[in-house]
Every structure is written in C-alpha cells, then in structure tokens.
PDB file of N, CA and C in Angstrom:
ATOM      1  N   UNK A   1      28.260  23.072   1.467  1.00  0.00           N
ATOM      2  CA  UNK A   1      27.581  22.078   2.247  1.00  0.00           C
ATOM      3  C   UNK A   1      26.075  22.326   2.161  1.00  0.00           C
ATOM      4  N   UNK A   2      25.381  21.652   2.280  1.00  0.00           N
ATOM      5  CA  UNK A   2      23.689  21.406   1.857  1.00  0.00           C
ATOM      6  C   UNK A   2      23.364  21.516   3.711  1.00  0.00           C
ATOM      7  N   UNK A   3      22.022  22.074   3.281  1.00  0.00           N
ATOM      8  CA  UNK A   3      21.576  22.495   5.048  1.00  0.00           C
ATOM      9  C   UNK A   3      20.300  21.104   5.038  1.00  0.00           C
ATOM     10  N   UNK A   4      20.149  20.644   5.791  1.00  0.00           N
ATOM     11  CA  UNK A   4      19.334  19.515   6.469  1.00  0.00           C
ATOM     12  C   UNK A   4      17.884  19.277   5.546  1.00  0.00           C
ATOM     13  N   UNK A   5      17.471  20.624   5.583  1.00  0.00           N
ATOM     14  CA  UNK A   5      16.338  21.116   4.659  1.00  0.00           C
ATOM     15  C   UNK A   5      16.325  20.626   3.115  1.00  0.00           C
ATOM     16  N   UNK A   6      17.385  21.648   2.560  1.00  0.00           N
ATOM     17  CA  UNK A   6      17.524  20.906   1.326  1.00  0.00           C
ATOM     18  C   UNK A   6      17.682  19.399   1.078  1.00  0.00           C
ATOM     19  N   UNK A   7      18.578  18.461   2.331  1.00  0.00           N
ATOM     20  CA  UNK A   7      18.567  17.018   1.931  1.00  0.00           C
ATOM     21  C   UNK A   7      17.430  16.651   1.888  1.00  0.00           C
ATOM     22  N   UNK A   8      16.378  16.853   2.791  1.00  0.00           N
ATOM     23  CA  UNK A   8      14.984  16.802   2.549  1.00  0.00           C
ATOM     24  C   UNK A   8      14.315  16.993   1.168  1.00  0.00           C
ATOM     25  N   UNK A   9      13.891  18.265   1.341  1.00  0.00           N
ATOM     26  CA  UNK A   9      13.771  18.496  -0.481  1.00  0.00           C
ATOM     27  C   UNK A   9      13.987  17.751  -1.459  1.00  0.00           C
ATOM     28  N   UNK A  10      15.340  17.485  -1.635  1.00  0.00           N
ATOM     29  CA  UNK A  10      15.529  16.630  -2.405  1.00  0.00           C
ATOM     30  C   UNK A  10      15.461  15.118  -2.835  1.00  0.00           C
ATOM     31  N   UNK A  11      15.478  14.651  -1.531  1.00  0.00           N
ATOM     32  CA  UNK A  11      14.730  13.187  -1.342  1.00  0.00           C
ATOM     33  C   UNK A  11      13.281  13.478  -1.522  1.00  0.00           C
ATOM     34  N   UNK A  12      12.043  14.636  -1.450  1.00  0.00           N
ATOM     35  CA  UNK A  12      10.817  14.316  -1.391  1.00  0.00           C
ATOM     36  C   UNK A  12      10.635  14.447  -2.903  1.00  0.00           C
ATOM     37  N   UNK A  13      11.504  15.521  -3.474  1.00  0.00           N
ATOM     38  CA  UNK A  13      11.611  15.642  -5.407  1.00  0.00           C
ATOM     39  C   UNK A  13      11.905  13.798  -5.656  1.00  0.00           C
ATOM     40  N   UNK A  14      12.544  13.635  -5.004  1.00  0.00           N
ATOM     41  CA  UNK A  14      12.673  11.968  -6.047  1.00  0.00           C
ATOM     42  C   UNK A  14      11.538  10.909  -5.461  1.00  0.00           C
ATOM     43  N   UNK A  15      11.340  11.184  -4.085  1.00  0.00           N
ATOM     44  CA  UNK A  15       9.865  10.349  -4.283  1.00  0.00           C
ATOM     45  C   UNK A  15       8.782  10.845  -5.001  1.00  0.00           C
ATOM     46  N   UNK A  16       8.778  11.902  -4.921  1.00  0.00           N
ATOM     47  CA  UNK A  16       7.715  12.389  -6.006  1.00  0.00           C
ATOM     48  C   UNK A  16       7.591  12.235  -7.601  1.00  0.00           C
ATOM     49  N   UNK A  17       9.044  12.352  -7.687  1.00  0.00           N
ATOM     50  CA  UNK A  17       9.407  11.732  -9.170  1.00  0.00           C
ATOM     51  C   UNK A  17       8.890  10.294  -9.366  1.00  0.00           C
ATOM     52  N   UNK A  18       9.372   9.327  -8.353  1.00  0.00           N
ATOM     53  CA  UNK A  18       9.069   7.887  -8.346  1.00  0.00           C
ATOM     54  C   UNK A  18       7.135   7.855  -8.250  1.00  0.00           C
ATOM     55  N   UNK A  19       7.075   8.200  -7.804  1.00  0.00           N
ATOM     56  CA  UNK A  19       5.232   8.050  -7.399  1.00  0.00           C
ATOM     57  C   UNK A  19       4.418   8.684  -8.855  1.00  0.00           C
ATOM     58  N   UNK A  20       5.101  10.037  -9.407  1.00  0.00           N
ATOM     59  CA  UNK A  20       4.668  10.022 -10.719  1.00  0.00           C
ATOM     60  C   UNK A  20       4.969   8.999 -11.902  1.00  0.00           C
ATOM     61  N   UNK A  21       6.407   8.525 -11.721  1.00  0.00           N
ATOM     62  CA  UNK A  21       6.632   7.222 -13.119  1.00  0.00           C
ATOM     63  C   UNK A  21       5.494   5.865 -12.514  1.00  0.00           C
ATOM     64  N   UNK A  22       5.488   5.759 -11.432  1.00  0.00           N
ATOM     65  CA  UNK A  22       4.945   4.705 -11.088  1.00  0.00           C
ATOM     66  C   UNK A  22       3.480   4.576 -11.523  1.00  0.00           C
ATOM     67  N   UNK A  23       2.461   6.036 -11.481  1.00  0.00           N
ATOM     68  CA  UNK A  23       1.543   6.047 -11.572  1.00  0.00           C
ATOM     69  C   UNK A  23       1.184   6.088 -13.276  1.00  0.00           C
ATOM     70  N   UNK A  24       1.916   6.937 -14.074  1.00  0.00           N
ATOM     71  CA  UNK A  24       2.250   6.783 -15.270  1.00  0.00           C
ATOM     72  C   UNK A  24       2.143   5.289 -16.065  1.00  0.00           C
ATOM     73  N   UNK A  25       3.353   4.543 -15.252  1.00  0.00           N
ATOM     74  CA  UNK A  25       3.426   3.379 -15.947  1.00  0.00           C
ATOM     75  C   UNK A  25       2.066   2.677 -15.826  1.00  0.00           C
ATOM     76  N   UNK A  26       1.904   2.719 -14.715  1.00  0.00           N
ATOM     77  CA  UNK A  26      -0.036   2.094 -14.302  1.00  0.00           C
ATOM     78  C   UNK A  26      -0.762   2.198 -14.998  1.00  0.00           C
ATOM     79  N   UNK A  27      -0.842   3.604 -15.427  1.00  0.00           N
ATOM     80  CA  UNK A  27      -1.622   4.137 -16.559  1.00  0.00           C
ATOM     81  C   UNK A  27      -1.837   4.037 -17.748  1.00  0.00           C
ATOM     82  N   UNK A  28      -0.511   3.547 -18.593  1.00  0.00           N
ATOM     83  CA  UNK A  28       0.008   2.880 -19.373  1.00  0.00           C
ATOM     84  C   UNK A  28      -0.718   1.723 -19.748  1.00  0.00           C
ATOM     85  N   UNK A  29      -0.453   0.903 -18.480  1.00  0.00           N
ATOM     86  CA  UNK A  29      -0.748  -0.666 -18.549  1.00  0.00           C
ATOM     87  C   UNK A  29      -2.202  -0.934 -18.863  1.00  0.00           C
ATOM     88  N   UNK A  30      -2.821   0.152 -17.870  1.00  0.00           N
ATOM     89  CA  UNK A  30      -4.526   0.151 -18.022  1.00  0.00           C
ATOM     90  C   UNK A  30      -4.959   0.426 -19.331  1.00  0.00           C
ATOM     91  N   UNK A  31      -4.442   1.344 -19.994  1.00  0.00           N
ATOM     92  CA  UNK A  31      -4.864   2.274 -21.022  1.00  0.00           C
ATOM     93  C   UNK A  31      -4.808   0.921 -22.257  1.00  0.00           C
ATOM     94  N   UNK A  32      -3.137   0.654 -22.362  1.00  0.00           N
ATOM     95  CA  UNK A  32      -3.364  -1.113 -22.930  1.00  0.00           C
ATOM     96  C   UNK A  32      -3.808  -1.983 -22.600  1.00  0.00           C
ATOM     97  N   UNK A  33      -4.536  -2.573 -21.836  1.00  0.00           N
ATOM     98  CA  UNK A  33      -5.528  -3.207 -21.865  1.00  0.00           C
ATOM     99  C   UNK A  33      -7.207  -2.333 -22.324  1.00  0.00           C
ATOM    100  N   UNK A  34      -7.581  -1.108 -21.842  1.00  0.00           N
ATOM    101  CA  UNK A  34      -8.495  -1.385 -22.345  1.00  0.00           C
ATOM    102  C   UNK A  34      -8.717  -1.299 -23.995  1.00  0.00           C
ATOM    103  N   UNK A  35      -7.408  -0.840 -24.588  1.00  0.00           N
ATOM    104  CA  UNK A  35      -7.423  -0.799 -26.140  1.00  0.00           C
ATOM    105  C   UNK A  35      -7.451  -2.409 -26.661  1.00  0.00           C
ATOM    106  N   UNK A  36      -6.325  -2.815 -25.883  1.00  0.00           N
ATOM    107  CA  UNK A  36      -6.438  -4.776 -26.560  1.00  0.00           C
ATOM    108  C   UNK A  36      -6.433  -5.462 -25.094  1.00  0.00           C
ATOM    109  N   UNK A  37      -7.447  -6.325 -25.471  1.00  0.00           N
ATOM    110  CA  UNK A  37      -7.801  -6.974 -24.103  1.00  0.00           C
ATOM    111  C   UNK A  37      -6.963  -8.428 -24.626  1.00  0.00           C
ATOM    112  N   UNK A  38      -5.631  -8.448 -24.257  1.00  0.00           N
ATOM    113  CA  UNK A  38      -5.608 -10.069 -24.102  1.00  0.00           C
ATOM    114  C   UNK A  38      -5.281 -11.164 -22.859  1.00  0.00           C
ATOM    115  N   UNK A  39      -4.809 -12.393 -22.845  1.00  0.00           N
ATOM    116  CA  UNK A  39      -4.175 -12.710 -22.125  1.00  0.00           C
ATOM    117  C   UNK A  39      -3.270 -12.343 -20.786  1.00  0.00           C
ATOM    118  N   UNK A  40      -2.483 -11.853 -22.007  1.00  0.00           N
ATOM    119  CA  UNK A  40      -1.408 -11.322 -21.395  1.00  0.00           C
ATOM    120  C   UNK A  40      -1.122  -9.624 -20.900  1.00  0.00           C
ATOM    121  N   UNK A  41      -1.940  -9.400 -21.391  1.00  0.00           N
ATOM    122  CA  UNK A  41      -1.995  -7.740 -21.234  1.00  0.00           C
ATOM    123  C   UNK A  41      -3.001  -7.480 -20.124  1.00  0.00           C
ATOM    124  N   UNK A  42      -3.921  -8.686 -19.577  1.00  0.00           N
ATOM    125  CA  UNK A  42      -4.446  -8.777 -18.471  1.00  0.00           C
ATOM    126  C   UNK A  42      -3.456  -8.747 -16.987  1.00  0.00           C
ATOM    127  N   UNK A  43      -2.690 -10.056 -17.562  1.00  0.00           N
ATOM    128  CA  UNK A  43      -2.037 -10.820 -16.339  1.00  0.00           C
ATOM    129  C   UNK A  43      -0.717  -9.694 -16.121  1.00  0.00           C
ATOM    130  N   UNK A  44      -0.270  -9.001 -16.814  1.00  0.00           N
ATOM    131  CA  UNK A  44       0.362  -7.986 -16.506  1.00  0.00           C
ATOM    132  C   UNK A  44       0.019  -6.334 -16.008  1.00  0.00           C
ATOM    133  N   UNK A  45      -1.233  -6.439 -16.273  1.00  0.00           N
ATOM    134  CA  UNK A  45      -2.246  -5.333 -15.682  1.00  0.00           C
ATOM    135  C   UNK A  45      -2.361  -5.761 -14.395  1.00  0.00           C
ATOM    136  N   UNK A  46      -2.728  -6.933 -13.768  1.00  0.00           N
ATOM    137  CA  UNK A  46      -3.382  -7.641 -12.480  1.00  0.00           C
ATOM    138  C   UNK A  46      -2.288  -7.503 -11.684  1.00  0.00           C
ATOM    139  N   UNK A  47      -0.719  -7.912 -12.235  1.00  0.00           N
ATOM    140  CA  UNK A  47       0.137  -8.377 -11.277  1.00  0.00           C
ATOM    141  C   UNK A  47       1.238  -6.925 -10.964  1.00  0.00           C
ATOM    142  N   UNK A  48       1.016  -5.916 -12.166  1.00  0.00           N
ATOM    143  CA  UNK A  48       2.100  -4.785 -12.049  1.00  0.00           C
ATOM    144  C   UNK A  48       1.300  -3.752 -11.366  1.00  0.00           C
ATOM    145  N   UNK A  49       0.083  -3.151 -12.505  1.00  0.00           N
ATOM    146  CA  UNK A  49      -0.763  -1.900 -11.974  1.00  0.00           C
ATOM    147  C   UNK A  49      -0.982  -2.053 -10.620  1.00  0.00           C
ATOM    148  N   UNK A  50      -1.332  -2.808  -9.676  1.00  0.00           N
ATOM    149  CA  UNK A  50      -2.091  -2.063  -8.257  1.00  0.00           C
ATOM    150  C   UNK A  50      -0.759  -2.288  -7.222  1.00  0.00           C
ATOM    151  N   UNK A  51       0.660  -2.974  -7.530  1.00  0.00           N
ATOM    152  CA  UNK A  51       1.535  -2.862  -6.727  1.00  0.00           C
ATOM    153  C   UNK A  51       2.610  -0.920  -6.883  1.00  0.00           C
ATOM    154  N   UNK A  52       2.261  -1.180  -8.011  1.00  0.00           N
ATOM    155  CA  UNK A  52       2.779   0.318  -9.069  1.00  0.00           C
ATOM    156  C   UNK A  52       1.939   1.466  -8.430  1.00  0.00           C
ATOM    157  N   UNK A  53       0.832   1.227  -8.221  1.00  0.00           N
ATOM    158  CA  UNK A  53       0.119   2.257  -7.707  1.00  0.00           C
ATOM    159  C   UNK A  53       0.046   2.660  -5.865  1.00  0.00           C
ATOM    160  N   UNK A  54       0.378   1.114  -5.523  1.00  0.00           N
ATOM    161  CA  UNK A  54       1.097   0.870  -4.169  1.00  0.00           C
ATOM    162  C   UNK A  54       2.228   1.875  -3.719  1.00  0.00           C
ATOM    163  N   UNK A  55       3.029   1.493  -4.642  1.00  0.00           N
ATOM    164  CA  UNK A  55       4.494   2.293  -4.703  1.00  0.00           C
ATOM    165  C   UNK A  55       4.238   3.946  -4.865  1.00  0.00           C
ATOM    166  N   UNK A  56       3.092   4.187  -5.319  1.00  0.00           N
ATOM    167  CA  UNK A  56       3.156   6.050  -5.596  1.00  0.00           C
ATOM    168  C   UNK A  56       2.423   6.075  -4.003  1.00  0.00           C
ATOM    169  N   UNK A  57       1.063   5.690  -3.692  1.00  0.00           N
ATOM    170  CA  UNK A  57       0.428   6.361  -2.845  1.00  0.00           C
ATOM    171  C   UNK A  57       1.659   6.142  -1.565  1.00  0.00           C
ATOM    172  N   UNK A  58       2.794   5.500  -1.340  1.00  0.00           N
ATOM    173  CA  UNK A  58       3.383   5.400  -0.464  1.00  0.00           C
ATOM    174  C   UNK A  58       4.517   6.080  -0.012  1.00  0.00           C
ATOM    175  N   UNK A  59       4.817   6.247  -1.723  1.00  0.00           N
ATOM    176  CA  UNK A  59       5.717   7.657  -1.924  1.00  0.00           C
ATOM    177  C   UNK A  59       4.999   8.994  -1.486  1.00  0.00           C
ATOM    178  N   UNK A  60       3.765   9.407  -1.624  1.00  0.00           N
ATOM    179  CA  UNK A  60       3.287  10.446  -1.696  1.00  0.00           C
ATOM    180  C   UNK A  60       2.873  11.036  -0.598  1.00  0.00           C
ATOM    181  N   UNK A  61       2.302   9.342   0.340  1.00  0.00           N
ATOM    182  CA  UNK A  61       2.248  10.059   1.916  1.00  0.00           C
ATOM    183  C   UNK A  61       3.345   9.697   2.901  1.00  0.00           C
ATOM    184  N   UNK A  62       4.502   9.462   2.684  1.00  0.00           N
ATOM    185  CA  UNK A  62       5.599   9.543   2.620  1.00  0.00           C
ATOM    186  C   UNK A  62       6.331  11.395   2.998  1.00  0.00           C
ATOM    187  N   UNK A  63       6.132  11.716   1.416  1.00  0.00           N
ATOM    188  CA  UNK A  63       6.536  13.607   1.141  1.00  0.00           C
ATOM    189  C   UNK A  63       5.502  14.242   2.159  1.00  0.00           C
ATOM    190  N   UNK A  64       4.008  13.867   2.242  1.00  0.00           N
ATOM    191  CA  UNK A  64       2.856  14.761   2.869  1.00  0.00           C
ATOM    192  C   UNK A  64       3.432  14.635   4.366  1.00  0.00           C
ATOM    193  N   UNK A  65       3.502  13.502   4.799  1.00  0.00           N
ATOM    194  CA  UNK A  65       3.960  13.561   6.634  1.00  0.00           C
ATOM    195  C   UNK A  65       5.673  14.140   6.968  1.00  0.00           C
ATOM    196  N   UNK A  66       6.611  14.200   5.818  1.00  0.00           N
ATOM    197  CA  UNK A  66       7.740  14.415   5.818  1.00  0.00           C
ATOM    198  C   UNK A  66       7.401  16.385   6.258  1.00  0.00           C
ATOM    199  N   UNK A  67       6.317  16.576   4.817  1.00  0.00           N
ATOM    200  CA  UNK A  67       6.212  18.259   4.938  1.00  0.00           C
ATOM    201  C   UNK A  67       5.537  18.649   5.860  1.00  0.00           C
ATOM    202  N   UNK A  68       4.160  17.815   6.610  1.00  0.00           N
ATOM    203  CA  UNK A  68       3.349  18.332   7.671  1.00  0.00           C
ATOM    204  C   UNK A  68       4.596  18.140   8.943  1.00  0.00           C
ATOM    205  N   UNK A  69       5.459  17.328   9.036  1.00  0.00           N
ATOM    206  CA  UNK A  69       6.301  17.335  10.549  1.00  0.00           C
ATOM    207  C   UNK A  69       7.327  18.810   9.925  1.00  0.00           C
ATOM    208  N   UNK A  70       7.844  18.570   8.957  1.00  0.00           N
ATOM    209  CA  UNK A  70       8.720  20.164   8.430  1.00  0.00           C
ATOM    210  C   UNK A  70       7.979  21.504   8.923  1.00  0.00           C
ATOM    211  N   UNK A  71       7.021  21.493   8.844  1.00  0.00           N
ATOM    212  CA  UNK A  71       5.774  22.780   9.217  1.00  0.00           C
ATOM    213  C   UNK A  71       5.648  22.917  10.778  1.00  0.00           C
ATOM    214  N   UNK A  72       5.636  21.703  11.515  1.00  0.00           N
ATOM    215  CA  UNK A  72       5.319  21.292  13.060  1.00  0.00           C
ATOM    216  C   UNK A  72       3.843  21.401  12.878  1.00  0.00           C
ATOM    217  N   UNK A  73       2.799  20.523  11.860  1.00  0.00           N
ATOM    218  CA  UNK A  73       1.957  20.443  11.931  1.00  0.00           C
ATOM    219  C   UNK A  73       1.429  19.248  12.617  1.00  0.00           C
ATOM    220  N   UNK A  74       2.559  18.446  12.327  1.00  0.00           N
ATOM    221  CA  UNK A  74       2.190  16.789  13.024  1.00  0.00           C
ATOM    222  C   UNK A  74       3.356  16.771  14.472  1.00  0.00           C
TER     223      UNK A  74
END
C-alpha cells in the first residue's frame, strides 16, 4: 500500500512532467516561427504557445503550494 505522501509525489512528478512538455512544446512553436515566419506558423504560435505556457506555470504553482503546505510552510 502507498503512504499518502508518496500519492503526492507522484501526482507532483506528473505535473511536473506536464508543465515541462508543455513548456517544451512552446518552445518549439516559438523557435519555428522565428526560423520561418509564416501565416500559419504565426496563427499557431498566437493560439497554442501562451495557453501551453498557461498550462506549465499552473502546473508548477500547483507542485510549489502542494510542497510549501507538505513542509507546514503555508
């Protein structure tokens, strides 16, 4: 049986996982556009990157308030 802790842990490993692909893919998107600027490599930069990047910083302070209440800092 898994102690309370570890279920923790392991849910903050997969948001953390998620908040790194997310930021990755962002990165991605940016990086192609600034190599080829088109159309479409805009309108998919505009509409994916800053929701993608949404999704990490939310994941991330998410794990930070999960570990500061784990500590009894919050």
């Amino acid at each position: 049986m898994s102690s309370p802790q570890t279920a923790v842990d392991r849910r903050a490993a997969k948001a953390l996982r998620i908040a790194a692909i997310a930021t990755i893919i962002a990165l991605v998107l940016s990086i192609t556009l600034l190599i080829k600027e088109t159309a479409y490599t805009f309108v998919v930069f505009m509409f994916l990157g800053p929701p993608l990047i949404l999704v990490a910083a939310i994941a991330l302070g998410w794990v930070i308030l999960k570990e500061l209440k784990t500590k009894n800092v919050l």
